[in-house]
N, C-alpha and C. Protein backbone atom coordinates (compact mmCIF):
# COMPACT_ATOMS: atom_id res chain seq x y z
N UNK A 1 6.62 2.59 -21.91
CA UNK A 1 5.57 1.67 -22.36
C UNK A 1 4.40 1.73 -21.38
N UNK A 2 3.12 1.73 -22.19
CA UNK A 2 1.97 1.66 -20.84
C UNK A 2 0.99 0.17 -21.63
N UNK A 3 1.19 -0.64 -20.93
CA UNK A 3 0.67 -1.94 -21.44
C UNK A 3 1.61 -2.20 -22.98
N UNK A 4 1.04 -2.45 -24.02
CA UNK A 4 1.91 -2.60 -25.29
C UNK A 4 2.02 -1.73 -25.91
N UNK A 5 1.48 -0.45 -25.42
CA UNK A 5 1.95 0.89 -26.57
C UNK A 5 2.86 1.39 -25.93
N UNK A 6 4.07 2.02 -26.61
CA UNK A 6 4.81 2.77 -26.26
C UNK A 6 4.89 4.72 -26.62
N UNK A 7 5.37 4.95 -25.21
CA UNK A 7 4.29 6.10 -25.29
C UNK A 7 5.98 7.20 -25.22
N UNK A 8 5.40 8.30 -25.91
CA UNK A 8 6.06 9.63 -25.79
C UNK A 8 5.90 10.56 -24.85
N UNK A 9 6.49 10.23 -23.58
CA UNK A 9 5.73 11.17 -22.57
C UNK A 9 6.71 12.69 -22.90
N UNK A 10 5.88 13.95 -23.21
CA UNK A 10 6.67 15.26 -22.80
C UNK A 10 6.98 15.35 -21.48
N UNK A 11 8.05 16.31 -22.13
CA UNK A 11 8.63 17.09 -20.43
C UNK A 11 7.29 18.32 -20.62
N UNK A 12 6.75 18.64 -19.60
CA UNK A 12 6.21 19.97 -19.18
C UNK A 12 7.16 21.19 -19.86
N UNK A 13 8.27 21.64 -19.42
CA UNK A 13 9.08 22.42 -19.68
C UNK A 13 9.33 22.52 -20.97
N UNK A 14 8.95 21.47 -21.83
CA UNK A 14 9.28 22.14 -23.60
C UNK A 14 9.21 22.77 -24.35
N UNK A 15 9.28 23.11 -25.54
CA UNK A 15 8.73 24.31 -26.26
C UNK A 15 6.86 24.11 -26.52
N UNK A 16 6.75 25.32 -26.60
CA UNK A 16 5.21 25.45 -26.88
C UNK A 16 4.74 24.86 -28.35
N UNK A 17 3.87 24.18 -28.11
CA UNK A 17 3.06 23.66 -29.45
C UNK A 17 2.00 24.92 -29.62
N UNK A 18 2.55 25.26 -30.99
CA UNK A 18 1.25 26.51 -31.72
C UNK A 18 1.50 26.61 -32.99
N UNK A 19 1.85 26.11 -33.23
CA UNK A 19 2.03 26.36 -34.91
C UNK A 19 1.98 24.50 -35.66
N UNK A 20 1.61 25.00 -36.65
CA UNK A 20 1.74 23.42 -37.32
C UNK A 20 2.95 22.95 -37.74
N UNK A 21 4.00 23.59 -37.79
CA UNK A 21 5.43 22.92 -37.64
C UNK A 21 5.52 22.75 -36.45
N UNK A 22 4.85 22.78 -35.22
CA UNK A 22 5.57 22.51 -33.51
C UNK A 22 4.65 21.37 -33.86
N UNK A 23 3.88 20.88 -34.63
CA UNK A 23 2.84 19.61 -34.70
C UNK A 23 4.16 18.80 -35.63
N UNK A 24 4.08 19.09 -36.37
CA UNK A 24 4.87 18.73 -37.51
C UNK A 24 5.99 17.81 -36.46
N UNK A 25 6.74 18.66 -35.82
CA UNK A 25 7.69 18.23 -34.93
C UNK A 25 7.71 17.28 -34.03
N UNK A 26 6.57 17.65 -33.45
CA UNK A 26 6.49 16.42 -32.23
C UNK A 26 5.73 15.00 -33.06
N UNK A 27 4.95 14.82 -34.09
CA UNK A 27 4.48 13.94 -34.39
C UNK A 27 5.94 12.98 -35.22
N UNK A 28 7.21 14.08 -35.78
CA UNK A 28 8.38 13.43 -36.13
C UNK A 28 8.83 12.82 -34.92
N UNK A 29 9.32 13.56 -33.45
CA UNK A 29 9.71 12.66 -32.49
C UNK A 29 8.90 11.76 -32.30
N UNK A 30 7.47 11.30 -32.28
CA UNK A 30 6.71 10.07 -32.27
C UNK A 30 7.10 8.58 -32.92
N UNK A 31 7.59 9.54 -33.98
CA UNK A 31 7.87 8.15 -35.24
C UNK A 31 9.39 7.88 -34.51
N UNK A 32 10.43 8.79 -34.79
CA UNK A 32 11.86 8.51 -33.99
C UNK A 32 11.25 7.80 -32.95
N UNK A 33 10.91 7.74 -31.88
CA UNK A 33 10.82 6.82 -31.00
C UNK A 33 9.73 5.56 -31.03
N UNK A 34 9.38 5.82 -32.27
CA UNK A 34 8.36 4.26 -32.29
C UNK A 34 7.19 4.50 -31.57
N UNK A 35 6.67 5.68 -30.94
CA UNK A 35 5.99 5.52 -30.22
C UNK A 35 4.35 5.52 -31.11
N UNK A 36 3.59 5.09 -30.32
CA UNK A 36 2.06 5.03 -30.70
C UNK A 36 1.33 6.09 -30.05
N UNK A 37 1.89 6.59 -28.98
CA UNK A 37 1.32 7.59 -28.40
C UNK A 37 1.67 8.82 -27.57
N UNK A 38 1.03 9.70 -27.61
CA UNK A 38 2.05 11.17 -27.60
C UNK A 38 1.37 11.48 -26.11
N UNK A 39 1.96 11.69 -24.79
CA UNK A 39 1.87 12.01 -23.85
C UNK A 39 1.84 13.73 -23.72
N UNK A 40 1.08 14.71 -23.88
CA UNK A 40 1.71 15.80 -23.82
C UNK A 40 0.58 16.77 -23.16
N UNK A 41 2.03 18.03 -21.90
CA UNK A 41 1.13 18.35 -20.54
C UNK A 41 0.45 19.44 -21.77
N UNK A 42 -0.74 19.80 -21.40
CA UNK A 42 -1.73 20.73 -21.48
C UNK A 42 -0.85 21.91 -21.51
N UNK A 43 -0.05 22.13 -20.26
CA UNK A 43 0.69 23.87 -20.44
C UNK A 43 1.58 23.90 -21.35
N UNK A 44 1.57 22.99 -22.41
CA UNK A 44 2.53 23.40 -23.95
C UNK A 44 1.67 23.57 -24.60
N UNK A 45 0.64 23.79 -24.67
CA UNK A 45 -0.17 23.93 -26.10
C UNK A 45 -0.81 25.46 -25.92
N UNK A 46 -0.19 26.29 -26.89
CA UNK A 46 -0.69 27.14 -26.88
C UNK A 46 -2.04 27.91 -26.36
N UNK A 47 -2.33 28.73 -26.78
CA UNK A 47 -3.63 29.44 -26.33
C UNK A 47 -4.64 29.09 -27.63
N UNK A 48 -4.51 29.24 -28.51
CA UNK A 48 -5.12 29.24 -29.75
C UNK A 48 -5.41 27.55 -30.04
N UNK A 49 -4.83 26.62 -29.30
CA UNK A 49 -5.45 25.59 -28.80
C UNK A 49 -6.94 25.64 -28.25
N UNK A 50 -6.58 26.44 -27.16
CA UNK A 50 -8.14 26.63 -26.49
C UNK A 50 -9.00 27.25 -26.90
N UNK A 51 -8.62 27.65 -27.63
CA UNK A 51 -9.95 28.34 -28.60
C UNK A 51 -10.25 28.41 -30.01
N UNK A 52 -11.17 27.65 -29.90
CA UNK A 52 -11.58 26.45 -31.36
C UNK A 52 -11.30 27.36 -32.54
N UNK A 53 -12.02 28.45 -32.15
CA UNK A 53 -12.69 29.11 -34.12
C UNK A 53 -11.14 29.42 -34.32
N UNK A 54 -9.47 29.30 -33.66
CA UNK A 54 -8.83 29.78 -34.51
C UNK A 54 -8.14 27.82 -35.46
N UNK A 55 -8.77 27.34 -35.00
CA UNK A 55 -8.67 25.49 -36.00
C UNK A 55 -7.45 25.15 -35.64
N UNK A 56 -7.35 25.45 -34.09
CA UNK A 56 -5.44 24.61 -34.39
C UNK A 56 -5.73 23.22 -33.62
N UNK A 57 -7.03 23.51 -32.58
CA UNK A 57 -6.88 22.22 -31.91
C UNK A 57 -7.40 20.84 -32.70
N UNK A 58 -8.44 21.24 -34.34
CA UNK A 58 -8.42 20.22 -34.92
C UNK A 58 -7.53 19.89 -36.12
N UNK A 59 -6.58 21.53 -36.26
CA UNK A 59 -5.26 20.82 -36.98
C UNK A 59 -4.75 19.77 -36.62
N UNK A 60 -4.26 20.12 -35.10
CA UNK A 60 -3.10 19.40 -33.84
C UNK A 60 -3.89 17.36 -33.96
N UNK A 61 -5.11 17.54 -33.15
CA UNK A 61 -6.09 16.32 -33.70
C UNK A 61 -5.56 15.35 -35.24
N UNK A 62 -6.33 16.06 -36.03
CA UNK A 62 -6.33 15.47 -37.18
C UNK A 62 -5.17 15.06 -37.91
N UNK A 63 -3.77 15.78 -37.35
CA UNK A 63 -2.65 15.30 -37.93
C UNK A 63 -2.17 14.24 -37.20
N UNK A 64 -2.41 13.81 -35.73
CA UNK A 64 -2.35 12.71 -35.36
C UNK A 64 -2.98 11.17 -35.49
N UNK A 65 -4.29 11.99 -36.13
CA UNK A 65 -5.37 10.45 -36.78
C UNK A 65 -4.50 10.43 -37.90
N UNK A 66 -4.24 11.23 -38.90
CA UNK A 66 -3.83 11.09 -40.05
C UNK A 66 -2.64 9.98 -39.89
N UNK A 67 -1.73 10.10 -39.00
CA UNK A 67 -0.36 9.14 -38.80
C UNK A 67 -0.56 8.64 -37.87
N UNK A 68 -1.83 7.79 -37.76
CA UNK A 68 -2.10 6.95 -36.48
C UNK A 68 -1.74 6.65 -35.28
N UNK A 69 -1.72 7.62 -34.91
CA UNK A 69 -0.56 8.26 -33.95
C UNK A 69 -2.31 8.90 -32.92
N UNK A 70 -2.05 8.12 -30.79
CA UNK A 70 -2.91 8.84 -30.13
C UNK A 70 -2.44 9.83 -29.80
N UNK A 71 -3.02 10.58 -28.92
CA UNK A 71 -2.84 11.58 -28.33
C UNK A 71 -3.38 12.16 -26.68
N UNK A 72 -2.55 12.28 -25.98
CA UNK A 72 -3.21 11.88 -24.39
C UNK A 72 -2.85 13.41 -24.19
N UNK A 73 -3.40 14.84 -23.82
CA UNK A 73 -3.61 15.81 -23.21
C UNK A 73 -3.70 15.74 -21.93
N UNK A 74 -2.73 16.06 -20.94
CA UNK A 74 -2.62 15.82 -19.39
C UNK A 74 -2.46 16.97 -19.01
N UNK A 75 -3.32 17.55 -17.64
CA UNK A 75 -3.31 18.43 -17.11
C UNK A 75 -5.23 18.92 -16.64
N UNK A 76 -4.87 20.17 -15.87
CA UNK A 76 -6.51 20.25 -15.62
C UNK A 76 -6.10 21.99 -16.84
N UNK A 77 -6.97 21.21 -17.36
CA UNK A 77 -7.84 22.23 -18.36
C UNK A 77 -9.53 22.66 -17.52
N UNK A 78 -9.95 22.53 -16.60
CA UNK A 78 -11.17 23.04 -16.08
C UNK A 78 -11.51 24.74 -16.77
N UNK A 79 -10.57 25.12 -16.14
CA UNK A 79 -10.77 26.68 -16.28
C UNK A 79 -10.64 27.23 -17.93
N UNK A 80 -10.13 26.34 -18.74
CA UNK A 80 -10.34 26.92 -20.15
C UNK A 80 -12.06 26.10 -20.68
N UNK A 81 -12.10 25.53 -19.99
CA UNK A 81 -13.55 24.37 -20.36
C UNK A 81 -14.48 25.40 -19.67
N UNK A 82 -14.65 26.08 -18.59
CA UNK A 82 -15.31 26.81 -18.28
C UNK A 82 -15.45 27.72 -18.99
N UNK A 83 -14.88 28.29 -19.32
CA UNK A 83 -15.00 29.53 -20.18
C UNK A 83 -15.63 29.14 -22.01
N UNK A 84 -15.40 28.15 -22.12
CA UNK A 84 -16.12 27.52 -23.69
C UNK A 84 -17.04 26.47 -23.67
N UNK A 85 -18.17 26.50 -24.37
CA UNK A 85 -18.97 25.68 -23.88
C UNK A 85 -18.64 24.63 -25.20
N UNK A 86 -17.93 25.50 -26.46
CA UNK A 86 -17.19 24.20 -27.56
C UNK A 86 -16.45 23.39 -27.16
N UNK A 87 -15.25 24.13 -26.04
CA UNK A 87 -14.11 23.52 -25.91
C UNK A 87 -14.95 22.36 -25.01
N UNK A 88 -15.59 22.32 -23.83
CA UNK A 88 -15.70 21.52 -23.18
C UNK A 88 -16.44 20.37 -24.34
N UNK A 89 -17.49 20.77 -24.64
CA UNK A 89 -18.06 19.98 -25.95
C UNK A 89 -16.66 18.77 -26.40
N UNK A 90 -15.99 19.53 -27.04
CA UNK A 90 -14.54 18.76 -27.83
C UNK A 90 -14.30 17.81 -27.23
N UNK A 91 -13.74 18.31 -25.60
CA UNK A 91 -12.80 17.32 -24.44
C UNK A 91 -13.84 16.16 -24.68
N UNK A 92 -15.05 16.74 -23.92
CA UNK A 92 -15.93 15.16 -23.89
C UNK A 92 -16.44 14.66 -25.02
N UNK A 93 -16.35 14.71 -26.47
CA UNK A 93 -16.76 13.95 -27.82
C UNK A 93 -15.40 12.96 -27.77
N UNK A 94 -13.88 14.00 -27.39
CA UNK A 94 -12.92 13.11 -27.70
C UNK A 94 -12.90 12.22 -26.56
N UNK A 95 -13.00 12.43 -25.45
CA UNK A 95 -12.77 11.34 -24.36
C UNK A 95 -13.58 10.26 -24.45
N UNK A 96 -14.70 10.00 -25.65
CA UNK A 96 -15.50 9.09 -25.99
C UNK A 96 -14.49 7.86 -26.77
N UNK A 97 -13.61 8.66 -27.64
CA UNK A 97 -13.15 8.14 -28.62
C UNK A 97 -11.74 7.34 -28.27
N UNK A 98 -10.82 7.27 -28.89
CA UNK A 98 -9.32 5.94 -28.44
C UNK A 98 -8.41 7.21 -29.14
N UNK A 99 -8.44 8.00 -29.74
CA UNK A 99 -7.58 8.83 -30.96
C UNK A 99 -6.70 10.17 -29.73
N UNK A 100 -7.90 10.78 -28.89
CA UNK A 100 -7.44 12.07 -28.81
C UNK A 100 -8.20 12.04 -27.02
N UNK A 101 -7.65 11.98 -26.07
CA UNK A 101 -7.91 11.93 -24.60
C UNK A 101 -7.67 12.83 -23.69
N UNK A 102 -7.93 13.58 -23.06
CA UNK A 102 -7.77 15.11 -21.92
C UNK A 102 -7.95 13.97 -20.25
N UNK A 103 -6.94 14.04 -19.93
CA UNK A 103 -7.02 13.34 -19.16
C UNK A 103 -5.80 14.16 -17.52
N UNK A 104 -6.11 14.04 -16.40
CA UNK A 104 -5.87 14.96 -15.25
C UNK A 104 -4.01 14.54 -15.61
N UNK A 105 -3.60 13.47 -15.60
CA UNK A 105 -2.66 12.71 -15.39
C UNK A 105 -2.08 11.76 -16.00
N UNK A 106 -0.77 11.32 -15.99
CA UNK A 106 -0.38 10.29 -17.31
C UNK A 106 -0.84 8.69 -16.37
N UNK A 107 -1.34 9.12 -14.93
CA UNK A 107 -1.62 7.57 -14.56
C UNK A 107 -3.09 7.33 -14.55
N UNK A 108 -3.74 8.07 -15.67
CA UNK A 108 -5.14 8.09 -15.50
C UNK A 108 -5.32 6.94 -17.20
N UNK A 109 -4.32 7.29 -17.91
CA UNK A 109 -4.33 6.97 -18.98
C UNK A 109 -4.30 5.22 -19.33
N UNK A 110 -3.78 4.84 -18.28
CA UNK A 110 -3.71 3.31 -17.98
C UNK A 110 -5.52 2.82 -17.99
N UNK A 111 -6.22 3.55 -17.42
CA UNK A 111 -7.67 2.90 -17.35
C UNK A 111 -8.60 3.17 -18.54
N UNK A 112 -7.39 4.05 -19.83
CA UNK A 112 -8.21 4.35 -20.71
C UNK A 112 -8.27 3.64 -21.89
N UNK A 113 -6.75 2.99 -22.04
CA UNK A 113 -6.62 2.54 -22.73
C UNK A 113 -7.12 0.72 -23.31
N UNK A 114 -6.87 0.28 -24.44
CA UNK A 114 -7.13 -1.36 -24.08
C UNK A 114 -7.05 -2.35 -23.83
């Protein structure tokens, strides 16, 4: 739990999210655990995450607005943000928003929330 949401933190070590059944999947463990929000490190998400024109990072996104379900991205992504001037674009439109957050750490997420 982080204040009244209860959160899904990943292990680092899990299987890789890249396909829309590994979405499919983890947004099912969300619901199994009641949770409101999906904790998950940056080094599971594929490559094709980081790079927009192939649409997985607003598949991955949009299936979590769809089942109202957040989404907290932890880890330093710098070096894929450097290299895209979309991707960085993305991080900071979503870090505006409550839905979808890129954030260094899961104890950063406490000051983000409401």
């Amino acid at each position: 739990m982080l204040g009244n949401i209860r959160v899904l933190s990943c292990d680092v070590n899990g299987p890789r999210i890249s396909t829309e059944a590994d979405v499919n999947s983890l947004v099912g463990a969300a619901f199994s655990g009641r949770a409101g929000l999906v904790a998950l490190p940056a080094a599971r998400l594929g490559q094709n995450f980081f790079d927009l024109q192939t649409g997985f990072a607003g598949l991955l996104v949009q299936k979590f607005v769809n089942y109202q379900l957040r989404l907290a991205v932890l880890g330093d992504i710098s070096a894929a943000c450097a290299r895209s001037r979309a991707l960085r674009d993305f991080v900071y439109e979503s870090n505006k928003g409550a839905s979808c957050l890129f954030l260094n750490a899961l104890e950063d997420l406490s000051q983000k929330l409401p």
